[in-house]
Protein backbone atom coordinates (compact mmCIF):
# COMPACT_ATOMS: atom_id res chain seq x y z
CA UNK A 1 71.67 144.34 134.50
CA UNK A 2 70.06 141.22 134.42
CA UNK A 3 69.65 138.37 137.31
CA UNK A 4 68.83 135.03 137.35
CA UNK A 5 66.49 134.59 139.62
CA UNK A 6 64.93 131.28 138.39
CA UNK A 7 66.37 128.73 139.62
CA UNK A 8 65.80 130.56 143.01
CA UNK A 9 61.92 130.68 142.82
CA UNK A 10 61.45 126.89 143.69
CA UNK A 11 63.72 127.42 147.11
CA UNK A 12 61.77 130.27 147.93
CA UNK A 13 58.56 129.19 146.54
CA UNK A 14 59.02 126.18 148.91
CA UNK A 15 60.83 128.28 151.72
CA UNK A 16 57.58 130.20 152.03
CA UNK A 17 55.24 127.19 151.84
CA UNK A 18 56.98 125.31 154.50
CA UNK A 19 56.94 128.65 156.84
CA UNK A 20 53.30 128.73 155.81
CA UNK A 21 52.64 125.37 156.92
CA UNK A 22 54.51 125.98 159.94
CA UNK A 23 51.86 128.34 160.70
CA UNK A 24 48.98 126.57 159.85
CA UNK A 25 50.04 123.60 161.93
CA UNK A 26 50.56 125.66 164.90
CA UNK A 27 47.23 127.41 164.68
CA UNK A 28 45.61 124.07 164.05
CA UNK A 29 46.76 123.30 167.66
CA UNK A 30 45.64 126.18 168.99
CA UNK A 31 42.62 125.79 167.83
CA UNK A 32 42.42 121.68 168.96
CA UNK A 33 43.40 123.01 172.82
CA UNK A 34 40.41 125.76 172.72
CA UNK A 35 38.10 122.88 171.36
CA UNK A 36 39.43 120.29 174.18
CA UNK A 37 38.86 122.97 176.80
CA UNK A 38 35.33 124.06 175.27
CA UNK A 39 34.15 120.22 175.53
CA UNK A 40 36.21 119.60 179.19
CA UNK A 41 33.73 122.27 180.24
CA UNK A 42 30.78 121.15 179.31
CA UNK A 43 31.32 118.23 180.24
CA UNK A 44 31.49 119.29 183.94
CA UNK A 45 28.48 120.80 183.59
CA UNK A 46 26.72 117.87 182.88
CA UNK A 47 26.42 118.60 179.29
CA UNK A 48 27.11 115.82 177.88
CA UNK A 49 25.05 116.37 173.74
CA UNK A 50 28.10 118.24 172.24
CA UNK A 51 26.20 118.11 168.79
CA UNK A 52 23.38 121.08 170.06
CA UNK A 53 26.48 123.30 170.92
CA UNK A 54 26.60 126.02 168.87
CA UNK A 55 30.17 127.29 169.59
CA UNK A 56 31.91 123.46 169.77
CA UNK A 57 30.69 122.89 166.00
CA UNK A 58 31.89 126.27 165.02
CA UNK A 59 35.04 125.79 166.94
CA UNK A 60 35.26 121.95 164.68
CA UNK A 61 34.58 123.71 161.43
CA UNK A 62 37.42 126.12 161.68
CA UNK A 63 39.74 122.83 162.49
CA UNK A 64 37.83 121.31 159.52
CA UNK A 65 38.84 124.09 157.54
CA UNK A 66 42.51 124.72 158.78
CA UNK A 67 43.11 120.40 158.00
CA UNK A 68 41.72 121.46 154.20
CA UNK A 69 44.33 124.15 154.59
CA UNK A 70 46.92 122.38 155.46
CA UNK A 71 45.87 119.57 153.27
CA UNK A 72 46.10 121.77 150.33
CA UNK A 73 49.27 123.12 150.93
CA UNK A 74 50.98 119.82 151.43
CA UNK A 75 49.87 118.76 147.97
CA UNK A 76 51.18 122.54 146.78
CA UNK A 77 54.38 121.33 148.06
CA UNK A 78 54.33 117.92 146.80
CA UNK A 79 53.92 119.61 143.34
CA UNK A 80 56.76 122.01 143.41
C-alpha cells in the first residue's frame, strides 16, 4: 500500500519550522529578561564597566547565538 506523502512534507516541513521558531523566539526573551536583570544589578552596585563582566558577555553571546538561530531558520523558511 502506497501513500503519498509528498505533497505533505512542505506543510509539515514548515509546520515544524514555525513551532521551532516559536521556540527560539521565546527563549530569546528569556534570555534578553535574565540579561536586563544581570545589568539592572550591577548597575545598583555601582558597576557601571559591563564590558569586564564575565557572566553579562556570556549571557550576550548566547543571545548572539540564539539571533543566528533564529536568523537561520527564517531564511530555512523563506526557502521552503
Amino acid at each position: 500500500m502506497s501513500h503519498d506523502v509528498g505533497s505533505q512534507l512542505p506543510q509539515a516541513n514548515g509546520m515544524f519550522l514555525s513551532e521551532r521558531k516559536k521556540r527560539l523566539q521565546a527563549r530569546l526573551v528569556r534570555e534578553r529578561c535574565k540579561l536586563e536583570a544581570m545589568i539592572t544589578r550591577r548597575y545598583e552596585k555601582g558597576v557601571f564597566n559591563l564590558g569586564s563582566d564575565i557572566g553579562i558577555l556570556k549571557q550576550s553571546s548566547q543571545m548572539d547565538k540564539l539571533l543566528l538561530d533564529l536568523m537561520l531558520l527564517e531564511n530555512q523558511v523563506k526557502n521552503c
